[in-house]
Protein backbone atom coordinates (compact mmCIF):
# COMPACT_ATOMS: atom_id res chain seq x y z
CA UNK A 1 23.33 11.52 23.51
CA UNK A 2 21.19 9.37 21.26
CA UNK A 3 20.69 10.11 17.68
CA UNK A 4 17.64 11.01 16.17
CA UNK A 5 15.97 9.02 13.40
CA UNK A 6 13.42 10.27 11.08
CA UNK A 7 11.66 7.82 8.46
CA UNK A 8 9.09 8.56 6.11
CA UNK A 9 7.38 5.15 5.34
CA UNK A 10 7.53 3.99 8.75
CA UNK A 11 4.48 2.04 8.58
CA UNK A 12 5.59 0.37 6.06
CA UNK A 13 7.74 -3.18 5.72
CA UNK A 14 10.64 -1.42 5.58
CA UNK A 15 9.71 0.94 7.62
CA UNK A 16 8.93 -1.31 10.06
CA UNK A 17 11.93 -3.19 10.18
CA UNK A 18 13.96 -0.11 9.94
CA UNK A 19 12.44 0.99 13.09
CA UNK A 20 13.35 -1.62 14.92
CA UNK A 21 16.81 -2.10 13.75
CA UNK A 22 17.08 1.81 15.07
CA UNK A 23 15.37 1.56 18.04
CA UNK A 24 17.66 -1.56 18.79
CA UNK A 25 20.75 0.56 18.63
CA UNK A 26 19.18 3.24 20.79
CA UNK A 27 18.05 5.85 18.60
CA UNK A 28 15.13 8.09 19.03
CA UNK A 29 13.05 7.12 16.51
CA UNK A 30 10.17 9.42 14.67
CA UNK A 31 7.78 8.75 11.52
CA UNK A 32 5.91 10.39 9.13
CA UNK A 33 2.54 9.34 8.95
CA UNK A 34 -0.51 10.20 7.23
CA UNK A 35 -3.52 11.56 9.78
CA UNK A 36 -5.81 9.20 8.84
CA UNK A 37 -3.15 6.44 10.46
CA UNK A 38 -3.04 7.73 13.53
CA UNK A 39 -6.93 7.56 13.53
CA UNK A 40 -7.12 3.95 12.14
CA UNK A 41 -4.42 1.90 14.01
CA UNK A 42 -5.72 -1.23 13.67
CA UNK A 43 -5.72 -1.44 9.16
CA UNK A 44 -3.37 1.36 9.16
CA UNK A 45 -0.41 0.72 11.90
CA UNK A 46 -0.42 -3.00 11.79
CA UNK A 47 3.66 -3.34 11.02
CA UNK A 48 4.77 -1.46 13.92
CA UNK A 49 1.45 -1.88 16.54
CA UNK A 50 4.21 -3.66 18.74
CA UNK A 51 6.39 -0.58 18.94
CA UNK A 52 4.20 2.37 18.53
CA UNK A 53 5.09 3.18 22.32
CA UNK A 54 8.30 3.45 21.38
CA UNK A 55 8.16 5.69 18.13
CA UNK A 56 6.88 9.13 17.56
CA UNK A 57 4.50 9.58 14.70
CA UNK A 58 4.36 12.71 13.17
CA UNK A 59 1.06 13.43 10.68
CA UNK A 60 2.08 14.64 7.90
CA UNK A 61 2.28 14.38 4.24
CA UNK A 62 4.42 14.01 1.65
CA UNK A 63 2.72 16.14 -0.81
CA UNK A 64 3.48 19.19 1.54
CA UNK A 65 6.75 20.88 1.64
CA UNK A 66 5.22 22.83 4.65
CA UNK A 67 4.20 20.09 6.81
CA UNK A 68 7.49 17.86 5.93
CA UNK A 69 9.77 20.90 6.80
CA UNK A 70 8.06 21.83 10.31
CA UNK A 71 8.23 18.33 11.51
CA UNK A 72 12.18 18.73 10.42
CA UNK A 73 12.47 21.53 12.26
CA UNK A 74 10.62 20.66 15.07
CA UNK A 75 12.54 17.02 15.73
CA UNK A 76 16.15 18.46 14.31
CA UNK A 77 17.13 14.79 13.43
CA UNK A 78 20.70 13.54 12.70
CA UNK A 79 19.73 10.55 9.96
CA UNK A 80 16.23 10.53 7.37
CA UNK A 81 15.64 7.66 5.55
CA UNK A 82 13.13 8.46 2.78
CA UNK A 83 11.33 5.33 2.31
CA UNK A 84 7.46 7.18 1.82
CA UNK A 85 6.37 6.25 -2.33
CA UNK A 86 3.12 4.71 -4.28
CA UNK A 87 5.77 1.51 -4.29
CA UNK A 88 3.51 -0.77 -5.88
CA UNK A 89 4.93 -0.81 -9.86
CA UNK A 90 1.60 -2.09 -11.23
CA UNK A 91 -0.41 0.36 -9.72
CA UNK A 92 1.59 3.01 -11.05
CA UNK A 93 0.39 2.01 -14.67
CA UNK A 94 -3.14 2.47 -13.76
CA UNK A 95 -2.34 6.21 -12.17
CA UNK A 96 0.74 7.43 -13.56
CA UNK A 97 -0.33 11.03 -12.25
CA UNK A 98 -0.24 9.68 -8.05
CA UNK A 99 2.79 8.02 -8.38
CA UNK A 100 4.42 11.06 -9.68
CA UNK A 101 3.26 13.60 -7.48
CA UNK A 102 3.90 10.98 -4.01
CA UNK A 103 7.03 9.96 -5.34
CA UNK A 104 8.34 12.81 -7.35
CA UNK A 105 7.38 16.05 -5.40
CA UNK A 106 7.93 14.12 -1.96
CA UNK A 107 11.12 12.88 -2.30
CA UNK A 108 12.11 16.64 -4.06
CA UNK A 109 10.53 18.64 -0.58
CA UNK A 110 12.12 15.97 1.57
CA UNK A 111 15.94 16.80 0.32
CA UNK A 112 14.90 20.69 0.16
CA UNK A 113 13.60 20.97 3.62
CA UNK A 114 17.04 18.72 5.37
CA UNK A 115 18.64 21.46 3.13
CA UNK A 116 16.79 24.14 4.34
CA UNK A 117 17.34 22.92 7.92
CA UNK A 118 20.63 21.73 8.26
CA UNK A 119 22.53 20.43 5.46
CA UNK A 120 25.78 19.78 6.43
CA UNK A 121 24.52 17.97 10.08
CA UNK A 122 21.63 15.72 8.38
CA UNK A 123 22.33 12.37 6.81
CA UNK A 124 20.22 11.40 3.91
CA UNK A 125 19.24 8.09 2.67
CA UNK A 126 16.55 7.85 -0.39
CA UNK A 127 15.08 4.20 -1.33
CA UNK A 128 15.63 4.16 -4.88
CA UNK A 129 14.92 1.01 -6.74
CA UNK A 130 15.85 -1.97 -9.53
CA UNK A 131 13.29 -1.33 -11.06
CA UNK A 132 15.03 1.46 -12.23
CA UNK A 133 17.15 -0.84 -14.35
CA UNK A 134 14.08 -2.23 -17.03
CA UNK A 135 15.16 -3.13 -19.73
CA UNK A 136 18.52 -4.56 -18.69
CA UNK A 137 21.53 -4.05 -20.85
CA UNK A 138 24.02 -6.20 -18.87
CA UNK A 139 23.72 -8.68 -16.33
CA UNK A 140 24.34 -8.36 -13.29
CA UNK A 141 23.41 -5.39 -12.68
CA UNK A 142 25.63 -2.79 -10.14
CA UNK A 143 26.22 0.76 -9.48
CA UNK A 144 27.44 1.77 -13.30
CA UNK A 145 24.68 0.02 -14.99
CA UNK A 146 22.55 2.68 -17.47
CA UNK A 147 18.84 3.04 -16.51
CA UNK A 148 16.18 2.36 -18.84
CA UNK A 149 12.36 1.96 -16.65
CA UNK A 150 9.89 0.03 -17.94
CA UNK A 151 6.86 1.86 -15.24
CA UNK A 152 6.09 5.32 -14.12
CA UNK A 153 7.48 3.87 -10.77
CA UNK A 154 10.84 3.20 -12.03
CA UNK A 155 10.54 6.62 -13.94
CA UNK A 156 9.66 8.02 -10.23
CA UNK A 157 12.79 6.05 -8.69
CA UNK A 158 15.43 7.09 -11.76
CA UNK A 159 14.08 11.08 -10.98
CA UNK A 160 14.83 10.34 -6.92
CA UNK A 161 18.00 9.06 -7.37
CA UNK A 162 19.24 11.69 -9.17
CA UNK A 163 17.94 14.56 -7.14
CA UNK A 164 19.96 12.66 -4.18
CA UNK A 165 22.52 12.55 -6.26
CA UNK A 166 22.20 16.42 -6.72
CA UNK A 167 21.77 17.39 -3.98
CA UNK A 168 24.76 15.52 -2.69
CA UNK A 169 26.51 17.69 -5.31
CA UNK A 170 25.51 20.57 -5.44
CA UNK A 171 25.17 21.68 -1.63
CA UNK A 172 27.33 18.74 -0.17
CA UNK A 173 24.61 17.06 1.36
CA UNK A 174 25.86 13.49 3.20
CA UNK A 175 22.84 11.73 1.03
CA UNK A 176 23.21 8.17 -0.34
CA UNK A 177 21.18 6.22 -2.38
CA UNK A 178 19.67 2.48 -2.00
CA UNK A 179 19.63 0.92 -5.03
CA UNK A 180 17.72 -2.17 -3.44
CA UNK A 181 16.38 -5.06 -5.74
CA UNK A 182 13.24 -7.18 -4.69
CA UNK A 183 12.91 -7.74 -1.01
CA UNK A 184 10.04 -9.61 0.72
CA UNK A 185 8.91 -10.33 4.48
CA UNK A 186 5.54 -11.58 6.24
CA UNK A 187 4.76 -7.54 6.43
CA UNK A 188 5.08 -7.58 2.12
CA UNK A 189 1.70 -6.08 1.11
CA UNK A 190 -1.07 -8.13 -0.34
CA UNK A 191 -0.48 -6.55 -3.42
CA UNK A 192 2.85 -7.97 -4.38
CA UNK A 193 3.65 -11.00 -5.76
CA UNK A 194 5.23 -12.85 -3.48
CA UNK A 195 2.99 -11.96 -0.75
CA UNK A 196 0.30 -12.72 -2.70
CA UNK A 197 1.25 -16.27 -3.54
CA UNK A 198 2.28 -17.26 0.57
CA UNK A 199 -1.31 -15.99 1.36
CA UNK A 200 -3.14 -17.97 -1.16
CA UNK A 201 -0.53 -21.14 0.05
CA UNK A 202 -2.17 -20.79 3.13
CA UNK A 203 -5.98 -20.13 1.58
CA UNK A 204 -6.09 -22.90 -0.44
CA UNK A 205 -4.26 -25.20 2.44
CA UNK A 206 -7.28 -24.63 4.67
CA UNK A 207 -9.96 -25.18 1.91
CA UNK A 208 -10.54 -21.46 1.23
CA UNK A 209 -9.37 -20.89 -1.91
CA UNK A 210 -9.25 -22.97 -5.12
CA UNK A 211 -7.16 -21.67 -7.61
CA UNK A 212 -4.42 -18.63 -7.86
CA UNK A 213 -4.23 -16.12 -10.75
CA UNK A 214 -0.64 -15.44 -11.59
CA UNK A 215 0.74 -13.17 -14.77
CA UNK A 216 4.37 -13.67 -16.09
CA UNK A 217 5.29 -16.20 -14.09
CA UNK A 218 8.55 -16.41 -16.20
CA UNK A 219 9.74 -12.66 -14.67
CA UNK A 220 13.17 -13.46 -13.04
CA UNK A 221 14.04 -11.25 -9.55
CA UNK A 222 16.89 -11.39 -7.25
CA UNK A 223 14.81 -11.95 -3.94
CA UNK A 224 16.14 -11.12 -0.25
CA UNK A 225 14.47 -10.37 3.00
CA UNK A 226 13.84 -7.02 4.05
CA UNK A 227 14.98 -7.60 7.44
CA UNK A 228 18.51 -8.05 6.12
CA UNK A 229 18.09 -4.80 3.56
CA UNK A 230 17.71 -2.29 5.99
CA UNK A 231 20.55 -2.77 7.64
CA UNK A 232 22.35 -1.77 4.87
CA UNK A 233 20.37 1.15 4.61
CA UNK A 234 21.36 2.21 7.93
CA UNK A 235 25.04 0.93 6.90
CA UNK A 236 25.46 3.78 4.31
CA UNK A 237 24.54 6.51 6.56
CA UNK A 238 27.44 5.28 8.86
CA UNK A 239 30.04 5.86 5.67
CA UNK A 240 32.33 9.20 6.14
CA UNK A 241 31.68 9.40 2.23
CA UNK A 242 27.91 8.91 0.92
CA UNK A 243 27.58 7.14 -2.26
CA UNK A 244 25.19 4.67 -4.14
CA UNK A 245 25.11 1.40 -3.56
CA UNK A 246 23.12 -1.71 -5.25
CA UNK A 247 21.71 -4.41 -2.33
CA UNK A 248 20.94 -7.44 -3.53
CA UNK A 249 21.84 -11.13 -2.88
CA UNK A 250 23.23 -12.24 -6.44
CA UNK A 251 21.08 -15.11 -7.34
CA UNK A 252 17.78 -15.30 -9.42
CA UNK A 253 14.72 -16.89 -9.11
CA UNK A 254 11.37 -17.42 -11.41
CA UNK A 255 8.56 -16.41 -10.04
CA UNK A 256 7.81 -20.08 -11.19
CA UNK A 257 10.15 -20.51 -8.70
CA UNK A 258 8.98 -18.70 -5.62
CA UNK A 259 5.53 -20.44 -5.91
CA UNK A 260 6.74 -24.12 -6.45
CA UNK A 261 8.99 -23.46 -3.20
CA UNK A 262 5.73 -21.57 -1.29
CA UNK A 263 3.42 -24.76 -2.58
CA UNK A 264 5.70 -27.57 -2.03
CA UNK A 265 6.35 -26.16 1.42
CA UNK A 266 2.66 -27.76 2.61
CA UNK A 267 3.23 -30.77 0.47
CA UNK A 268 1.38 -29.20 -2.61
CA UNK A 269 1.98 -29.10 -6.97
CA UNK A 270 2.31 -25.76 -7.91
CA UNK A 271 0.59 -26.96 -10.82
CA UNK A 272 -2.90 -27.90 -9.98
CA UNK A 273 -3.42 -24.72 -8.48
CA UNK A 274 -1.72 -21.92 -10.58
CA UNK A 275 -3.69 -20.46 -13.31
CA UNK A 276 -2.62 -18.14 -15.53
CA UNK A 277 -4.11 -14.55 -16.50
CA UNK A 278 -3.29 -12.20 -19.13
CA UNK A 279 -4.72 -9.26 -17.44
CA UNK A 280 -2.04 -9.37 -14.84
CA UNK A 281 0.70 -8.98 -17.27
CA UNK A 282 2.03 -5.67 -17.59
CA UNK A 283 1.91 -3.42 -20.77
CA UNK A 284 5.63 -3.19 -20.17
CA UNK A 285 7.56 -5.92 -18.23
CA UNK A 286 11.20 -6.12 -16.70
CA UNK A 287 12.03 -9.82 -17.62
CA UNK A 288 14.87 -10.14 -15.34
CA UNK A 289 16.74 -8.40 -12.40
CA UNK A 290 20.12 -9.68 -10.89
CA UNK A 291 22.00 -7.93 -8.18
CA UNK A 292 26.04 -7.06 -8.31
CA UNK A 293 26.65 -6.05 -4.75
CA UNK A 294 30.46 -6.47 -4.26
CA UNK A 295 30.53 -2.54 -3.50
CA UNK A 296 28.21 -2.69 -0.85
CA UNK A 297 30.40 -6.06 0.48
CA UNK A 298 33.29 -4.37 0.01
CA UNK A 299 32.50 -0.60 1.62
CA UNK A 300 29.68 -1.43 3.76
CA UNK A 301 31.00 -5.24 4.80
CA UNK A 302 27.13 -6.25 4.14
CA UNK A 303 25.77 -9.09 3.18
CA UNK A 304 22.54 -10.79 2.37
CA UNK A 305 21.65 -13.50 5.79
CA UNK A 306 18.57 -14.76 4.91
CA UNK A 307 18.34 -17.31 1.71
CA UNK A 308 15.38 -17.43 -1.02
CA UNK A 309 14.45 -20.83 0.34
CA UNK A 310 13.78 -19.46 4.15
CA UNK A 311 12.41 -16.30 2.91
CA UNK A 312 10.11 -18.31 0.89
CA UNK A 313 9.11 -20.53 4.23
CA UNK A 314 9.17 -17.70 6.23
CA UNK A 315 6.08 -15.92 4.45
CA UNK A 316 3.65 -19.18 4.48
CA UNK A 317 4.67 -19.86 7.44
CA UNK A 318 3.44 -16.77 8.66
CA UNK A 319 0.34 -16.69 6.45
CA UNK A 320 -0.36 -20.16 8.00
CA UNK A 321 -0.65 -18.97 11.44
CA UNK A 322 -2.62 -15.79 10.42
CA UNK A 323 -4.97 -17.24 7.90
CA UNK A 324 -8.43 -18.00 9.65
């Protein structure tokens, strides 16, 4: 009998690729989506248009422990991957109050209603974050490091992860935590950084876009591709023990870095096109983030496949074919 998926997020990029990873081992997949998705499809359920006939969307919302715990009920699934936040850390500076109640309240009625429902049956995976990590007292960082968040989204992530972890405690729930660092794809939002640089590769190759405003371009990350990261996630929930794992790939780029690779990859300098703003540097930045994932190599035998250099091609590229 197939097992049933649940994912909150699922129109998301990890969502998305999460999704398909399931759906390609034969699980019945559902998601949690917001009504006003199911009535925009085009802007809304871009990332997974290509498999929406093989999903089940659910409307719902995260900021309702009633609605979240019916659609439990009703689909009695076997795994839920809570990957549903406000996951864009600048944002969450400009309204600290939404990114607490999405990410805070929602992940807290997620774990109560698989409680609720069937604690000892349902596997549990939360997306918690590096940004959880800030201000960095050690380098590399891995599974013992001490948190210290620099954004009400890392503030957000530190309060998930150790509500999973309670609730893995306290009522021996089979929940595991993600401790993923940066990870990027075509289906990245506009809104990040990296997505936002392969888009404007692409703008300014075709003569529609002059110049690119960039903030701490100095800001070191440990970049991998999402594609690779949720495999993992679904990696953990196959472990007889839960536990929390950092996913990473070990190495550290500038963000310097990621947009002399993005330029250079349509025979262009960085340079002449970068300029840089001091409005887009936040009030509190995390200057560097490097992944120690030997436990997740070890336990989960996982491993980053992708490299920074064809992650990097792999968004302009993209952006290339769908910039008009």
């Amino acid at each position: 009998m197939a097992k049933v998926a649940l994912i909150t997020g699922i129109t998301g990029q990890d969502g998305s690729y999460l999704a398909e990873l399931l759906l390609s081992k034969g699980y019945k997949v559902h998601g949690i989506v917001r009504r006003v998705a199911l009535e925009d499809e085009t802007h809304r359920l871009w990332r997974i248009r290509h498999i929406l006939k093989d999903v089940t969307l659910h409307a719902g919302s995260l900021e309702s422990y009633a609605s979240l715990f019916n659609i439990i009920l009703k689909i009695k699934p076997d795994e839920v991957y809570h990957l549903g936040a406000q996951s864009y850390v600048g944002y969450s500076f400009e309204d600290e109050y939404s990114t607490f109640n999405i990410n805070l309240n929602g992940t807290h009625y997620v774990l109560s209603a698989v409680k609720e429902f069937a604690a000892s049956k349902v596997r549990f995976y939360f997306a918690a974050s590096s940004e959880m990590f800030g201000k960095i007292k050690e380098s590399p960082q891995n599974e013992e490091t001490s948190f210290h968040p620099r954004s009400s989204y890392g503030i957000s992530k530190v309060t998930g992860f150790y509500l999973t972890r309670n609730y893995r405690e306290a009522y021996k729930l089979h929940a595991s935590n993600g401790i993923l660092f940066n990870h990027e794809s075509p289906r990245r939002g506009f809104e990040f950084v990296t997505r936002k640089i392969s888009s404007a590769v692409a703008r300014i190759k075709k003569g529609l876009q002059k110049k690119l405003k960039l903030g701490n371009i100095q800001a070191k990350r440990d970049w991998g591709h999402a594609k690779d990261y949720v495999e993992a996630m679904w990696l953990m929930l196959q472990q007889d023990v839960p536990g929390d794992y950092v996913i990473g790939t070990g190495k550290e780029h500038t963000v310097e870095d990621f947009a002399k690779k993005a330029f250079g990859h349509v025979g262009l300098n960085y340079k002449d096109y970068i300029e840089i703003d001091k409005n887009l540097v936040r009030p509190a930045e995390v200057d560097t983030l490097l992944a120690d994932y030997s436990k997740a190599k070890k336990n989960l035998k996982w491993e980053p496949k992708i490299s920074f250099d064809d992650l990097v091609i792999n968004m302009v590229e993209n952006d290339l074919k769908i910039t008009k």
